[in-house]
Protein backbone atom coordinates (compact mmCIF):
# COMPACT_ATOMS: atom_id res chain seq x y z
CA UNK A 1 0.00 0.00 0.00
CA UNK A 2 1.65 3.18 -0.52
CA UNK A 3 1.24 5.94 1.64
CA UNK A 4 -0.01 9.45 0.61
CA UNK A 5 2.64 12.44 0.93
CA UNK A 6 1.68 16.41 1.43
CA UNK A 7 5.20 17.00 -0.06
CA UNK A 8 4.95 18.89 -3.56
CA UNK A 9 8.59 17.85 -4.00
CA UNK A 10 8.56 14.09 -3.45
CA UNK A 11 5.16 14.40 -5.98
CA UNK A 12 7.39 15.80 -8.33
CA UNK A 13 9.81 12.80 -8.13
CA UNK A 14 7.12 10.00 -8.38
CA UNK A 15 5.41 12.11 -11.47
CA UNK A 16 9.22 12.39 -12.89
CA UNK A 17 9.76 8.67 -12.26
CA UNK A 18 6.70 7.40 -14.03
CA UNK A 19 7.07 9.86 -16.76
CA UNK A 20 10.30 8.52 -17.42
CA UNK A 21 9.06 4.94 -17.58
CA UNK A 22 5.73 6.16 -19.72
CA UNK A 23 7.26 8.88 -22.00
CA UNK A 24 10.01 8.57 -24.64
CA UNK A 25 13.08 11.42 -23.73
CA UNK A 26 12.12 13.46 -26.24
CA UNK A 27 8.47 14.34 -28.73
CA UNK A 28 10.32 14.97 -31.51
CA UNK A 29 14.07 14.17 -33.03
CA UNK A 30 14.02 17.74 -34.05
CA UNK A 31 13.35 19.22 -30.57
CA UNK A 32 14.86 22.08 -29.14
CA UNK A 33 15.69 19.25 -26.51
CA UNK A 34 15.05 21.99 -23.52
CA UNK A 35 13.02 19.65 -21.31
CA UNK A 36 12.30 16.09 -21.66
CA UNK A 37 8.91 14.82 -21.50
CA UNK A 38 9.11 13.48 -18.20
CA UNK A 39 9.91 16.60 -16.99
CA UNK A 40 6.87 18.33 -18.07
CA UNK A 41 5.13 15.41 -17.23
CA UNK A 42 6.20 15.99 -13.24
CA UNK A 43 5.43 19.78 -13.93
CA UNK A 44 2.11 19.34 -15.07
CA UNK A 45 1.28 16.53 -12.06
CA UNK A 46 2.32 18.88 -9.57
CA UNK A 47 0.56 21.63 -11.30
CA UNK A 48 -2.68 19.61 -10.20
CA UNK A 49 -1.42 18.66 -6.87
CA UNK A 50 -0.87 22.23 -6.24
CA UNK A 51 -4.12 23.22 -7.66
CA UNK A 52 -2.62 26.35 -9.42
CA UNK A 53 -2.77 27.66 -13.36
CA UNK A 54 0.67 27.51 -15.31
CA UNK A 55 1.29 30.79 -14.65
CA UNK A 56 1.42 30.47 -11.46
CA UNK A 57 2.99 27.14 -11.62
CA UNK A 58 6.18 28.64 -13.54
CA UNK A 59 6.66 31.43 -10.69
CA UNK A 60 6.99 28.70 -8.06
CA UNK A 61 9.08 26.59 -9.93
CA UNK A 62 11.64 29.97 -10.68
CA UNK A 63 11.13 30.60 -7.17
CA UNK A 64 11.86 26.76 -5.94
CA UNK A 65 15.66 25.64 -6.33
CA UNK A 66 15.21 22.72 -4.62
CA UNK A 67 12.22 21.58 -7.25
CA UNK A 68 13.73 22.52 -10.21
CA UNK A 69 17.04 20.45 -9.13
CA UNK A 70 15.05 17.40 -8.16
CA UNK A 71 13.42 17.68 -11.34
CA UNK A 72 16.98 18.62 -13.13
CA UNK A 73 15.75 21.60 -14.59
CA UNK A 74 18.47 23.91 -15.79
CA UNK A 75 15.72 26.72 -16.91
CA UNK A 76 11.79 27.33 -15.87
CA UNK A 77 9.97 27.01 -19.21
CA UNK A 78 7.51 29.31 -20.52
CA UNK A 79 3.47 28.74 -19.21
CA UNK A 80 2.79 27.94 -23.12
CA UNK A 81 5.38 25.03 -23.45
CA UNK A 82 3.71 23.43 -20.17
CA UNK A 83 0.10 24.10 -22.08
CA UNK A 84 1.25 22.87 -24.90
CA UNK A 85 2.77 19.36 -23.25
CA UNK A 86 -0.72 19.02 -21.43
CA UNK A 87 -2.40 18.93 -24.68
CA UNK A 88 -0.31 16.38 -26.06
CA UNK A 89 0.60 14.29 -22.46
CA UNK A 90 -2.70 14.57 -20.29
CA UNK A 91 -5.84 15.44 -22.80
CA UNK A 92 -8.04 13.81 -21.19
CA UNK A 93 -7.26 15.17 -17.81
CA UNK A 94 -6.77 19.05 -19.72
CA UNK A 95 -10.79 18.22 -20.91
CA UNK A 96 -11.94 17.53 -17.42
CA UNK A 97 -12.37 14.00 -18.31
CA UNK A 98 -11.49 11.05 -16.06
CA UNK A 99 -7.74 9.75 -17.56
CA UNK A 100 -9.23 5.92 -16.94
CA UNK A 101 -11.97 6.43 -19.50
CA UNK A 102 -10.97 4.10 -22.47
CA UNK A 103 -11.09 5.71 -25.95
């Protein structure tokens, strides 16, 4: 059984984890190869956990050095790359829909 955590950062990890397992590195060969898929994965996770837009999700991240080096960010990206990831990585969840719901 695994326990439930109040800790935004250890979130981040487990999201990172699984994204890494789920997610190929990269969307694209001919990425800009900024952030990896499992990062934005993570970002977007604790985006929900924290209940919070991507605006205000990219000002706690700048703010947060101990996030962005469990997460191995070397730079906060822009709101619109972490809308655009949820629209390719979560659209159900980005809908409103249940992420279990087959297709």
């Amino acid at each position: 059984m695994r326990s439930m955590t109040k800790s935004a950062v250890g979130v981040a990890r487990e999201a990172l984890a699984v994204g890494r397992q789920t997610f190929p590195a990269y969307g694209s060969r001919t990425s800009r190869h900024d952030f990896t898929q499992a990062q934005l994965f993570a970002l977007l996770t604790l985006r929900q956990f924290l209940r919070t837009g991507y605006r205000g999700l990219v000002t706690l991240v700048a703010e947060w050095q101990e996030l962005r080096k469990a997460l191995g960010l070397r730079k906060v990206p822009h709101y619109s790359t972490l809308a655009y990831a949820a629209r390719r990585l979560m659209p159900e969840a980005e809908k409103g829909g249940s992420s279990t719901t087959p297709r």
